[in-house]
N, C-alpha and C. Protein backbone atom coordinates (compact mmCIF):
# COMPACT_ATOMS: atom_id res chain seq x y z
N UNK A 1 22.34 111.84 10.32
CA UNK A 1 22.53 111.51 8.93
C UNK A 1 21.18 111.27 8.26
N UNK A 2 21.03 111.92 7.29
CA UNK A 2 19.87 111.87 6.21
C UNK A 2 19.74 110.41 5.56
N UNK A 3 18.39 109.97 6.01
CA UNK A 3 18.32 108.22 5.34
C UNK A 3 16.86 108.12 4.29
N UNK A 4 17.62 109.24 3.15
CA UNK A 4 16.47 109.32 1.90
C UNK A 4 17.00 108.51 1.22
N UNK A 5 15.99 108.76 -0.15
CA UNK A 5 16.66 108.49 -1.38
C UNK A 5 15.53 108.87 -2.35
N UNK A 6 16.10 109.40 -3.61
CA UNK A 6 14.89 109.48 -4.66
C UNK A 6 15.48 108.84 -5.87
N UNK A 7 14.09 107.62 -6.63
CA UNK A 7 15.00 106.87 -7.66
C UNK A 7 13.83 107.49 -9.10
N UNK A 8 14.41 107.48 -10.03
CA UNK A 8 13.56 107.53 -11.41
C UNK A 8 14.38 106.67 -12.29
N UNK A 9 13.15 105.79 -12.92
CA UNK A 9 13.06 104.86 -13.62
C UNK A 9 12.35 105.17 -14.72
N UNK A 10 12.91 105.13 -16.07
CA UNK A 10 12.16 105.59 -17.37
C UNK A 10 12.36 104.47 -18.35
N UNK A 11 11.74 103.52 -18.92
CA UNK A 11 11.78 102.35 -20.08
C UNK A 11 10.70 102.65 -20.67
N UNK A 12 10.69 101.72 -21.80
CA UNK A 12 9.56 101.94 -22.83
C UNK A 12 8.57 101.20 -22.25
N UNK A 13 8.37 100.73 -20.97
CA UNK A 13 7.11 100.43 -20.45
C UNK A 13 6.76 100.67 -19.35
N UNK A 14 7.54 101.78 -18.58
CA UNK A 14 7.34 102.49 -17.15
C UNK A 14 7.95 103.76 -16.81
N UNK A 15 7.56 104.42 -16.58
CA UNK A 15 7.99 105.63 -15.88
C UNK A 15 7.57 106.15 -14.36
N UNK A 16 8.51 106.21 -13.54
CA UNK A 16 8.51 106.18 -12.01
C UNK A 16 9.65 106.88 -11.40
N UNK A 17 9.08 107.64 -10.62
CA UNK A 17 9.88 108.29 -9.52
C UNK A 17 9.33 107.68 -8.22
N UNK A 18 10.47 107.66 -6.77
CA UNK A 18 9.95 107.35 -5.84
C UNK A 18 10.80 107.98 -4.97
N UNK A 19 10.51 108.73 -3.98
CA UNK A 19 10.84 109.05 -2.94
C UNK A 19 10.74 108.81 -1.45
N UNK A 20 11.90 107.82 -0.77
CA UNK A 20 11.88 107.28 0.40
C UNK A 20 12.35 108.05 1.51
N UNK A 21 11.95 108.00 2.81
CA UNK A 21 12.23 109.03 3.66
C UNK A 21 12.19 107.15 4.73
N UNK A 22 13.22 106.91 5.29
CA UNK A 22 13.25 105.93 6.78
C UNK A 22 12.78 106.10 8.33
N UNK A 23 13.23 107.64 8.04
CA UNK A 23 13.12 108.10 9.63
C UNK A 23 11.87 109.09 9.24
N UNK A 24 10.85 108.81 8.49
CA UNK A 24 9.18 109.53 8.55
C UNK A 24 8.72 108.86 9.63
N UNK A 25 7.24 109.62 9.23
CA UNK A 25 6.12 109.64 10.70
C UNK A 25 4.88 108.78 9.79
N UNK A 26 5.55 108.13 8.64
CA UNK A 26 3.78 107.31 8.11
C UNK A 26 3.66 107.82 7.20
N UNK A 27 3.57 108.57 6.18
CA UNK A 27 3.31 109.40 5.13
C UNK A 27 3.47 108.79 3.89
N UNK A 28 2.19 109.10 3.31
CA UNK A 28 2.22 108.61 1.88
C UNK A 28 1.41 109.06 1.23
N UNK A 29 2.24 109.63 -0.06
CA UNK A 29 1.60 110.04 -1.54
C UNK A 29 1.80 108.68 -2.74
N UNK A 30 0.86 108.43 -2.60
CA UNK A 30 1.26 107.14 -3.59
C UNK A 30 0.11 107.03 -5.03
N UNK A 31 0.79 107.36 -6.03
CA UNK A 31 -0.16 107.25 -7.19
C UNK A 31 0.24 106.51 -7.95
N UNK A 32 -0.45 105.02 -8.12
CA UNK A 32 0.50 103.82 -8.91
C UNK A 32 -0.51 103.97 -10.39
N UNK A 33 -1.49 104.22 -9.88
CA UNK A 33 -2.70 104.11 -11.18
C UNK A 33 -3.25 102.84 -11.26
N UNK A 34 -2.98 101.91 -9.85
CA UNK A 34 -3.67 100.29 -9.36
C UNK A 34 -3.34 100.58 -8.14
N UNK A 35 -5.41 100.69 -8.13
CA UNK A 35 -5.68 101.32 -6.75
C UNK A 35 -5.64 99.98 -4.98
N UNK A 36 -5.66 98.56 -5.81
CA UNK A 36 -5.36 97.53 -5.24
C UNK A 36 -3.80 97.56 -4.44
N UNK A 37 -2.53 97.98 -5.68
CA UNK A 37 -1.51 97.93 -4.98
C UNK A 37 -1.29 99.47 -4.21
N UNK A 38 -1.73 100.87 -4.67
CA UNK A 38 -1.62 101.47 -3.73
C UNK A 38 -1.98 101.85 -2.55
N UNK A 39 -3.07 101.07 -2.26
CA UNK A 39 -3.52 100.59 -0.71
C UNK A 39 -2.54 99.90 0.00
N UNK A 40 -2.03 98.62 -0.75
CA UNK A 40 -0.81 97.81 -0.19
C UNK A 40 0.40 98.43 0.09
N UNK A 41 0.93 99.18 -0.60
CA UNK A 41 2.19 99.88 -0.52
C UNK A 41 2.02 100.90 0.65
N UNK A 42 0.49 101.13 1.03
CA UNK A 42 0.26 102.63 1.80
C UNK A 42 0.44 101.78 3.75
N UNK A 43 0.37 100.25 3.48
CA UNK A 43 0.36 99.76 4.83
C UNK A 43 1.57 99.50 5.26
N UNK A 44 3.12 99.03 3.95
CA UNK A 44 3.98 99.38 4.28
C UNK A 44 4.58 100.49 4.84
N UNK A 45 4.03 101.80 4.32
CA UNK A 45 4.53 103.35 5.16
C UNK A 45 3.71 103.40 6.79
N UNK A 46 2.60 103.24 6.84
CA UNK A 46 1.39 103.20 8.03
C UNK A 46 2.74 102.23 8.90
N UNK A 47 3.08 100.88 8.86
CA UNK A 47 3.12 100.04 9.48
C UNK A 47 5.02 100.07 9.88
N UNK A 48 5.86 100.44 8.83
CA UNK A 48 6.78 100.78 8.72
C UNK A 48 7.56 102.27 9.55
N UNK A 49 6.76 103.16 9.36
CA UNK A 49 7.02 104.85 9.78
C UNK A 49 7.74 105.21 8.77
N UNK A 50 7.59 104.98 7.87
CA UNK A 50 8.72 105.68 6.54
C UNK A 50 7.49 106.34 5.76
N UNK A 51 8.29 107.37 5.01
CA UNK A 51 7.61 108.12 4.35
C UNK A 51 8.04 108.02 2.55
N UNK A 52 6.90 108.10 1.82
CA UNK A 52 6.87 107.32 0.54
C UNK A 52 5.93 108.06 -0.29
N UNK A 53 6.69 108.46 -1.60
CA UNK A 53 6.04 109.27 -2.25
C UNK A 53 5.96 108.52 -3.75
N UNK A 54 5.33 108.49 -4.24
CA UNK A 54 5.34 107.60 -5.92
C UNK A 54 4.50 108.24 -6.80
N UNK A 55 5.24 108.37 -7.91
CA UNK A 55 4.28 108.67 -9.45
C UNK A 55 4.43 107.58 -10.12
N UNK A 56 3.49 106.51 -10.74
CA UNK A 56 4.12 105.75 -11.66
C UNK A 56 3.13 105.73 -12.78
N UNK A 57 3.29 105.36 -14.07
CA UNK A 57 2.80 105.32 -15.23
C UNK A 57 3.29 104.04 -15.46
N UNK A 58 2.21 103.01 -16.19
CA UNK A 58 2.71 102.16 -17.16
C UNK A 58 1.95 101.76 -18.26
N UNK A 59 2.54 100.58 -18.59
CA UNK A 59 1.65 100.26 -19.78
C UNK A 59 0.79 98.99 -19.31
N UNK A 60 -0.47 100.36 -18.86
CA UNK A 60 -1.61 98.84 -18.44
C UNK A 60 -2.18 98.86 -19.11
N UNK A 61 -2.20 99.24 -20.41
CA UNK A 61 -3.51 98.62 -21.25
C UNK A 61 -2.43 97.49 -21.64
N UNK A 62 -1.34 96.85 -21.83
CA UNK A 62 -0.88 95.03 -21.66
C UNK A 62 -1.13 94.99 -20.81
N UNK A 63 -0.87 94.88 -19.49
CA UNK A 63 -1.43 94.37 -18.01
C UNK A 63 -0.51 95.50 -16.95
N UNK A 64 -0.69 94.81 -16.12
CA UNK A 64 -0.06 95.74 -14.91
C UNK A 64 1.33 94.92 -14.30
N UNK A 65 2.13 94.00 -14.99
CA UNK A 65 2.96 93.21 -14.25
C UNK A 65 4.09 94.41 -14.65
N UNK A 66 4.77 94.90 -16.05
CA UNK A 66 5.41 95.72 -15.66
C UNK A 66 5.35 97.24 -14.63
N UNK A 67 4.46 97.40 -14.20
CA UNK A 67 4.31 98.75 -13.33
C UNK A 67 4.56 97.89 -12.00
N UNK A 68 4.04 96.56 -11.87
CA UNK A 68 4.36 96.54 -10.43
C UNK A 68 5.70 96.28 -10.13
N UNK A 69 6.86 94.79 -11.22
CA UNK A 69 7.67 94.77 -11.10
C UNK A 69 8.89 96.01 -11.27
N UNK A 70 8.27 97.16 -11.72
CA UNK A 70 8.87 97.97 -11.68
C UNK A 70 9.15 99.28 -10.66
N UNK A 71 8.00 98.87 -9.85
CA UNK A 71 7.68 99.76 -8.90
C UNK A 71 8.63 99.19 -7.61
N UNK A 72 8.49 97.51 -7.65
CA UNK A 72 9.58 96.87 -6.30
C UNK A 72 10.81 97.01 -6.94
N UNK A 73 11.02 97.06 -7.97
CA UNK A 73 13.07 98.15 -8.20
C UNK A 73 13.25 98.83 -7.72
N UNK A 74 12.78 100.13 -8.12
CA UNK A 74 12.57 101.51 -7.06
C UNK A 74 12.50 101.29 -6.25
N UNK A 75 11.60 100.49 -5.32
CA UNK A 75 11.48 100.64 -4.26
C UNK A 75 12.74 100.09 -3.65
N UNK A 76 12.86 98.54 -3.83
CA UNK A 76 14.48 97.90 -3.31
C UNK A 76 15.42 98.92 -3.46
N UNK A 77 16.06 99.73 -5.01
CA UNK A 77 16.78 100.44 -4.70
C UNK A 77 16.72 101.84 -3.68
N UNK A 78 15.66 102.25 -3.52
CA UNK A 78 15.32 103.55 -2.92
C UNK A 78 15.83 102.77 -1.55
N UNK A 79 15.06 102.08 -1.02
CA UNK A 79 15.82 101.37 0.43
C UNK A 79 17.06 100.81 0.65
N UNK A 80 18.03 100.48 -0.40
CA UNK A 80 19.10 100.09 -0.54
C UNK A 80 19.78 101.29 -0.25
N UNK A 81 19.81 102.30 -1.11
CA UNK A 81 20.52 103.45 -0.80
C UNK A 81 20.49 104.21 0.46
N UNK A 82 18.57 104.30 1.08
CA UNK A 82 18.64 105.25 1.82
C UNK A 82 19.40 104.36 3.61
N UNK A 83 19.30 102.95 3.41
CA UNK A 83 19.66 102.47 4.59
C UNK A 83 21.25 102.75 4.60
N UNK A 84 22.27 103.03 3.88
CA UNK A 84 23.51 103.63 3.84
C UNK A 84 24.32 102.64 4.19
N UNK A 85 25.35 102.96 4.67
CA UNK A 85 26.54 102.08 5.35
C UNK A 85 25.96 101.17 6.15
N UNK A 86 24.87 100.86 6.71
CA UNK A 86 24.01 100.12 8.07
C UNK A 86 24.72 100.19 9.15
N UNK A 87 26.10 101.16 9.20
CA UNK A 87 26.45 101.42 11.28
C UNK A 87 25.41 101.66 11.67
N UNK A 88 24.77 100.79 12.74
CA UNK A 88 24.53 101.13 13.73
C UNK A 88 22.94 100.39 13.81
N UNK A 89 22.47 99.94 12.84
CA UNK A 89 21.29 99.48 12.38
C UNK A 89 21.00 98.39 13.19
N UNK A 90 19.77 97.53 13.26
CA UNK A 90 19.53 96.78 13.79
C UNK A 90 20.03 94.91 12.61
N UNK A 91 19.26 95.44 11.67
CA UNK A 91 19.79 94.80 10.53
C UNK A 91 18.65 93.51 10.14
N UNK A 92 17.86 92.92 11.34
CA UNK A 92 16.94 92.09 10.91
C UNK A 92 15.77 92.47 11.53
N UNK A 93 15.15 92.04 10.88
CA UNK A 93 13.97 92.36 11.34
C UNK A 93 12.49 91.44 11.25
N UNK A 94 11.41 91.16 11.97
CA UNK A 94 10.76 89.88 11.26
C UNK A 94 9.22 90.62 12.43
N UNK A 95 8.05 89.93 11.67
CA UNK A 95 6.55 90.38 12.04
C UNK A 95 5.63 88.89 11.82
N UNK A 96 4.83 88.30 12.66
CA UNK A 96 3.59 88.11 12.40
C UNK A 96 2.72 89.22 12.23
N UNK A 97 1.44 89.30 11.87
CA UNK A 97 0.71 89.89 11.30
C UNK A 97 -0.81 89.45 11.10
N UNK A 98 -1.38 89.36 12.14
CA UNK A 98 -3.50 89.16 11.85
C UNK A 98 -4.14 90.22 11.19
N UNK A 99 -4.85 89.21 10.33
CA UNK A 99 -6.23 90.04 9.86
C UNK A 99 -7.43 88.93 9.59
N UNK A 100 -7.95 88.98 10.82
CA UNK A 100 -9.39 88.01 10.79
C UNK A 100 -8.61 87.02 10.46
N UNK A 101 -9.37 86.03 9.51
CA UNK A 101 -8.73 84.58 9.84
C UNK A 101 -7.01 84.50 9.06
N UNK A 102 -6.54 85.50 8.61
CA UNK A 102 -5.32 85.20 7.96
C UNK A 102 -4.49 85.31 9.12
N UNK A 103 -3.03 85.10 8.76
CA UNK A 103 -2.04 85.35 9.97
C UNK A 103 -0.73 84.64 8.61
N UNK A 104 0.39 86.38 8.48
CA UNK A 104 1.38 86.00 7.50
C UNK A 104 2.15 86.54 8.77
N UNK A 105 4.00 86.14 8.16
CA UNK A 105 4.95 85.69 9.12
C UNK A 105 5.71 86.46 8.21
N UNK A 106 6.56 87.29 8.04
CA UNK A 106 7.77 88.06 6.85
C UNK A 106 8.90 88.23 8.24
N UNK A 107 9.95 87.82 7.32
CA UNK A 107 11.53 87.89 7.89
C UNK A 107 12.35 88.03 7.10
N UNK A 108 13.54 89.07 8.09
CA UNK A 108 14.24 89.83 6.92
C UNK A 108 15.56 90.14 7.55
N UNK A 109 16.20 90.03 6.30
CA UNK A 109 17.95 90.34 6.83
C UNK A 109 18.47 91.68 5.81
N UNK A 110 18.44 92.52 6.39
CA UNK A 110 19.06 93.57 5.32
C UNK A 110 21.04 93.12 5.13
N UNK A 111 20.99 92.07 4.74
CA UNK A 111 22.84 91.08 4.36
C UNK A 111 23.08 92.24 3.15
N UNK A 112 22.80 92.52 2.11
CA UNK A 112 22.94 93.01 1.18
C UNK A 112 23.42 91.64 0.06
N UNK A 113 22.79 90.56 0.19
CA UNK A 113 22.46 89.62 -0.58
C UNK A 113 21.16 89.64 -0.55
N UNK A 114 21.03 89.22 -2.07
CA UNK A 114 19.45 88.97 -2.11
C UNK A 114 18.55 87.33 -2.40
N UNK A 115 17.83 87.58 -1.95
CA UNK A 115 17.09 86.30 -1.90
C UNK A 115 15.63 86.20 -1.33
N UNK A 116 14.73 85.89 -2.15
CA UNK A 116 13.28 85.71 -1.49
C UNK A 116 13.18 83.52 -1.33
N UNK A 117 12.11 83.63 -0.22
CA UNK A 117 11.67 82.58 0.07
C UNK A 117 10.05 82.66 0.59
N UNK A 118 8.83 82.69 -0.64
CA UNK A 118 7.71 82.95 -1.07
C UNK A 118 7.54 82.20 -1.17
N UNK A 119 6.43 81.71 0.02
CA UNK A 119 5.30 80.15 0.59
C UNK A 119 4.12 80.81 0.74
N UNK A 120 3.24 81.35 -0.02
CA UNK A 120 1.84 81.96 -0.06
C UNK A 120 1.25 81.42 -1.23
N UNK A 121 -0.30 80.97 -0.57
CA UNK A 121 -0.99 80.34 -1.80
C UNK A 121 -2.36 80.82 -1.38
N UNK A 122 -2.90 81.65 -2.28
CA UNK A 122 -4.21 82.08 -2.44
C UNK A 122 -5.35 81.22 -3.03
N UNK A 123 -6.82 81.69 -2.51
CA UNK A 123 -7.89 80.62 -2.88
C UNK A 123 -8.23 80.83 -4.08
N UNK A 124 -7.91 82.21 -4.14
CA UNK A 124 -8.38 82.71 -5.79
C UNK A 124 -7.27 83.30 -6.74
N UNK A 125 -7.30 83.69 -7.98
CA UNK A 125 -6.22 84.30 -8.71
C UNK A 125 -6.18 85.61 -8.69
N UNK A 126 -7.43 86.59 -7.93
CA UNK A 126 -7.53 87.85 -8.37
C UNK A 126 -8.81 88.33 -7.25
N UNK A 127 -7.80 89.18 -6.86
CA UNK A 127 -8.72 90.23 -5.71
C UNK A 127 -9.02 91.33 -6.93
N UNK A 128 -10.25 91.79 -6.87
CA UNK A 128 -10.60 92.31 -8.12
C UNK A 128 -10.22 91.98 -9.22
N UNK A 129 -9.72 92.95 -10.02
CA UNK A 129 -9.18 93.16 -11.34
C UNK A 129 -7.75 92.53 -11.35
N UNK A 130 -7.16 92.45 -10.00
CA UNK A 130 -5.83 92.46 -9.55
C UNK A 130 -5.36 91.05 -9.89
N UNK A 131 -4.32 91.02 -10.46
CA UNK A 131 -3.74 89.35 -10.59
C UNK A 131 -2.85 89.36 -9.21
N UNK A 132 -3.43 88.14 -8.28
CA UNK A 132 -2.39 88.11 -6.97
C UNK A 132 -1.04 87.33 -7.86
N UNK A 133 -0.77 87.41 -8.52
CA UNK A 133 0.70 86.09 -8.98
C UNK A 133 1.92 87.71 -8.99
N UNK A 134 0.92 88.63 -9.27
CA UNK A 134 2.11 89.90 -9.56
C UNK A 134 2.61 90.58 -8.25
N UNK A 135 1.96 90.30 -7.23
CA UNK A 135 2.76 90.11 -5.98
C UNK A 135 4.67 89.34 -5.80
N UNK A 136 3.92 88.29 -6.22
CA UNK A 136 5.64 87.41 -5.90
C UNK A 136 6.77 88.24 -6.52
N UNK A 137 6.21 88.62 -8.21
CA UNK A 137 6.93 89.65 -8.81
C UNK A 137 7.55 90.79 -8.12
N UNK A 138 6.78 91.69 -7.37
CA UNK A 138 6.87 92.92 -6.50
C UNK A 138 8.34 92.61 -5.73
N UNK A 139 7.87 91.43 -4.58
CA UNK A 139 8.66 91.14 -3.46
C UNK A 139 9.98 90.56 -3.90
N UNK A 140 10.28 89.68 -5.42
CA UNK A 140 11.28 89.60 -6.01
C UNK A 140 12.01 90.56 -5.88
N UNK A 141 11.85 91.56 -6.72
CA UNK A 141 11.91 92.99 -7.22
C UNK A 141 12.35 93.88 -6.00
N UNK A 142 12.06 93.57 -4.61
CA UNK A 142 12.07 94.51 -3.62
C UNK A 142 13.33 93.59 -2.89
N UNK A 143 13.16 92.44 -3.14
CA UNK A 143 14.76 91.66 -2.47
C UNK A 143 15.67 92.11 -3.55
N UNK A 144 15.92 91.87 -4.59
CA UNK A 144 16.88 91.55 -5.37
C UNK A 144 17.74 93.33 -5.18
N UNK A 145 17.04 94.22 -5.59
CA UNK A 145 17.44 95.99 -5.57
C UNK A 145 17.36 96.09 -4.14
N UNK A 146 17.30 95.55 -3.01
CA UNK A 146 17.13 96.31 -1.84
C UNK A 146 18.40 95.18 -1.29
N UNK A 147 18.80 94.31 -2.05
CA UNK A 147 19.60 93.28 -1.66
C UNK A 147 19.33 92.96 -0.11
N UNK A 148 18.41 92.44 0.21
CA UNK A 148 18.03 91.56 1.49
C UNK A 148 17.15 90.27 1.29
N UNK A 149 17.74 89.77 2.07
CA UNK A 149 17.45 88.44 2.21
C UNK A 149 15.77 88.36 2.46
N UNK A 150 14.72 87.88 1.98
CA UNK A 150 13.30 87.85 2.61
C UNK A 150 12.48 86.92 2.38
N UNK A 151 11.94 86.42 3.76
CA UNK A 151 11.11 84.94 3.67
C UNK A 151 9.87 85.92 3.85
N UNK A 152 8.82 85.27 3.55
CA UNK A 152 7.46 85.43 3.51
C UNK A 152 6.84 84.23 3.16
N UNK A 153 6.20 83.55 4.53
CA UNK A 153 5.01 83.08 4.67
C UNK A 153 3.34 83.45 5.52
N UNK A 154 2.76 82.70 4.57
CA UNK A 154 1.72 83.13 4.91
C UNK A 154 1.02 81.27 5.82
N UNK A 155 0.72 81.85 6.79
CA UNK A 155 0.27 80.72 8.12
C UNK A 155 -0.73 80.09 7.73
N UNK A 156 -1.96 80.85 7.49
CA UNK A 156 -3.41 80.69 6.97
C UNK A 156 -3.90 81.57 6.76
N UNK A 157 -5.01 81.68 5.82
CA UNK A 157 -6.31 82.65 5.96
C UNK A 157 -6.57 82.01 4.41
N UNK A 158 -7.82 82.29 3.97
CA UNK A 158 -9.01 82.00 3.39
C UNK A 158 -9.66 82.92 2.37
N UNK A 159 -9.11 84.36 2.47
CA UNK A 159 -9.45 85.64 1.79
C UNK A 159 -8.13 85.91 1.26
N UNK A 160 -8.02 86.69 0.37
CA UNK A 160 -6.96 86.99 -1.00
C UNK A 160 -7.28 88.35 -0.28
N UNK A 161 -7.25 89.37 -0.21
CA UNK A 161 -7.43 90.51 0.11
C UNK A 161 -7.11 90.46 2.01
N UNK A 162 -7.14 89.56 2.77
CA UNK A 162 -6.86 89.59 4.18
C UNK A 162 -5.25 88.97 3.93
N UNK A 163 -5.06 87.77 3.08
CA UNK A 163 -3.99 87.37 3.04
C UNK A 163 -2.25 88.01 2.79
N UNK A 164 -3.18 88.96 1.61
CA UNK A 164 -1.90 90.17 1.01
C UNK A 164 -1.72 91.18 2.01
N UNK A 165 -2.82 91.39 2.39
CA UNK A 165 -2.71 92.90 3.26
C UNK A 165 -1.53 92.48 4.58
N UNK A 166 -1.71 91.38 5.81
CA UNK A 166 -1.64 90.88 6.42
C UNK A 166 0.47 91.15 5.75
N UNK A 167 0.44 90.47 4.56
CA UNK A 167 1.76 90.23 4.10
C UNK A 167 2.53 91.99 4.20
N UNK A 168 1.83 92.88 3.75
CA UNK A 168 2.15 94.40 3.36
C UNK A 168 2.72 95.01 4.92
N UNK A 169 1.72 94.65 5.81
CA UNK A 169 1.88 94.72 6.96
C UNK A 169 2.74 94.51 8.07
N UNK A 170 3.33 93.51 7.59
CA UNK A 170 4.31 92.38 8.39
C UNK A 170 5.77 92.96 7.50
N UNK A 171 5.60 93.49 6.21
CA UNK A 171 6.75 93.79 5.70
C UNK A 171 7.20 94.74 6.72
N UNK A 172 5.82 96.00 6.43
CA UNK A 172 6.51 97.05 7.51
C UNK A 172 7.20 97.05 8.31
N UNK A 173 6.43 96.46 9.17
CA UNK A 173 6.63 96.55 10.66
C UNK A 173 8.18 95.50 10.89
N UNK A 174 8.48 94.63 10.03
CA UNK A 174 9.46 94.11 9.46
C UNK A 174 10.63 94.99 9.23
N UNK A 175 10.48 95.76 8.37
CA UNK A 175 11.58 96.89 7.90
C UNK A 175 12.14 97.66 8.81
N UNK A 176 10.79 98.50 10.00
CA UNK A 176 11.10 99.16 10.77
C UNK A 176 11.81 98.74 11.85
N UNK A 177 11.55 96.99 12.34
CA UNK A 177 12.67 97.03 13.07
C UNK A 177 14.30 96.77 12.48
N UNK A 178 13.98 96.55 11.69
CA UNK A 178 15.06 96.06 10.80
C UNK A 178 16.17 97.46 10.39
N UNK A 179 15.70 98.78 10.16
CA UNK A 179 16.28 100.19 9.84
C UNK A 179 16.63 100.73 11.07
N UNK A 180 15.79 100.21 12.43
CA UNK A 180 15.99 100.84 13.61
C UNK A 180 17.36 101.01 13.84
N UNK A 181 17.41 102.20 14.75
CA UNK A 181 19.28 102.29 15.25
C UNK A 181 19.25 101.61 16.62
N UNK A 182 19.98 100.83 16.75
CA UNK A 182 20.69 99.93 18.21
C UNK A 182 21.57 101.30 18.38
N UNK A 183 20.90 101.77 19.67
CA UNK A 183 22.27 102.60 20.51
C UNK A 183 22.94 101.62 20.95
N UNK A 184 23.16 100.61 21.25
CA UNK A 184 24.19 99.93 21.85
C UNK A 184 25.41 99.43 20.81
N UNK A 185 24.75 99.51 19.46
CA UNK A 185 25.53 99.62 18.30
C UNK A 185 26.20 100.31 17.56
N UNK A 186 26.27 101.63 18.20
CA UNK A 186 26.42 102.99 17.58
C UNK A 186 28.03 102.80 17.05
N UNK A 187 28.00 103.10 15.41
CA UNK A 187 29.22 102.95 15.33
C UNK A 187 29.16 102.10 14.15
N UNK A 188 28.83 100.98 14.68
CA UNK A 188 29.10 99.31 14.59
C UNK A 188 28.14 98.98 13.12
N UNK A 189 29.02 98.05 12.59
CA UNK A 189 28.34 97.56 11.37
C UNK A 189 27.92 95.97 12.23
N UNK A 190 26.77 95.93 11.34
CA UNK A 190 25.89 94.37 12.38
C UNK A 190 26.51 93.38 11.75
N UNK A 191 27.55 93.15 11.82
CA UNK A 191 28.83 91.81 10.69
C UNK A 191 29.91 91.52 11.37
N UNK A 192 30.28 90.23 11.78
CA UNK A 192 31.48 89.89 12.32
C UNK A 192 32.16 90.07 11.06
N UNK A 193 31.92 90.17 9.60
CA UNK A 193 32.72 90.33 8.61
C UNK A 193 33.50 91.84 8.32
N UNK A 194 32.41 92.87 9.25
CA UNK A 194 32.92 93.98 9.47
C UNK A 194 32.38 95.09 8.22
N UNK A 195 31.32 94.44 7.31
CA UNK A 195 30.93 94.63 5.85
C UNK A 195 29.53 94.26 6.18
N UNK A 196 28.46 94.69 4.97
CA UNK A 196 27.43 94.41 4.63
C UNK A 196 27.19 94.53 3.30
């Protein structure tokens, strides 16, 4: 079974297509036009094995919070859809994650409820140009449309740029076990409710 999805999103302050592939080899075309978050998004595919394609446009001459919060819609929904019925799935999934002195922790329930629980506090407001606060936005945005449950903390580190990455990272590798198929599940929805 095919576990894509392609979403387009058009408002008067974003325009975005995204194309998710679950069962890729790493692949990514990613053109956000914020070269900060498309590095980040590129460690979710690297770290994940999914394959991820993005055009987005927004209106950054106001800032960049609508392109990013708009980019974790797409994205939640693109993963909402392409994970399907979840027979057979693993269904949670969770990562520590080092980079030099940081070390973040992300855990995840693909329930199809949504909910974030965001305990990260940076030394500074802005890795470059980048406002880190439009992060929390993103990962909102990626629970609420992807309807899964997701904690993200961050342990320690000292750098805004080791701290996020570390987080991007841990999503992945997060997701991927989380999309994995349990042969021992084959069939099987991961719910004594029999639903997700």
């Amino acid at each position: 079974m095919s576990r894509m999805a392609t979403i387009k999103r058009a408002t008067k302050e974003t325009a975005i297509e995204l194309s998710l592939n679950l069962d890729g080899d790493g692949k990514s075309d990613i053109q956000t036009s914020i070269p900060f978050l498309d590095h980040m998004l590129d460690q979710i595919v690297r770290h994940g094995l999914i394959d991820l394609t993005i055009r987005a446009n927004g209106d950054r001459d106001i800032d960049d919070h609508h392109t990013v919060e708009d980019i974790g819609i797409c994205f939640g929904e693109a993963l909402y859809q392409a994970v399907g019925n979840k027979v057979g799935i693993v269904r949670y999934g969770h990562a520590y994650v080092p980079l030099d002195e940081a070390l973040s922790r992300v855990v995840l329930d693909l329930s199809g409820r949504p909910g974030l629980e965001y305990h990260v506090s940076f030394p500074k407001e802005k890795v470059g140009n980048f406002d880190i606060d439009l992060f929390k936005e993103f990962f909102q945005a990626v629970s609420n449309h992807g309807r899964m449950t997701l904690h993200i903390d961050t342990l320690r580190g000292d750098n805004n740029h080791h701290i996020i990455e570390t987080i991007f990272k841990a999503l992945g590798r997060a997701l991927r076990l989380a999309i994995s198929q349990d042969p021992r599940s084959e069939g099987v929805i991961p719910s004594t409710k029999g639903s997700l």
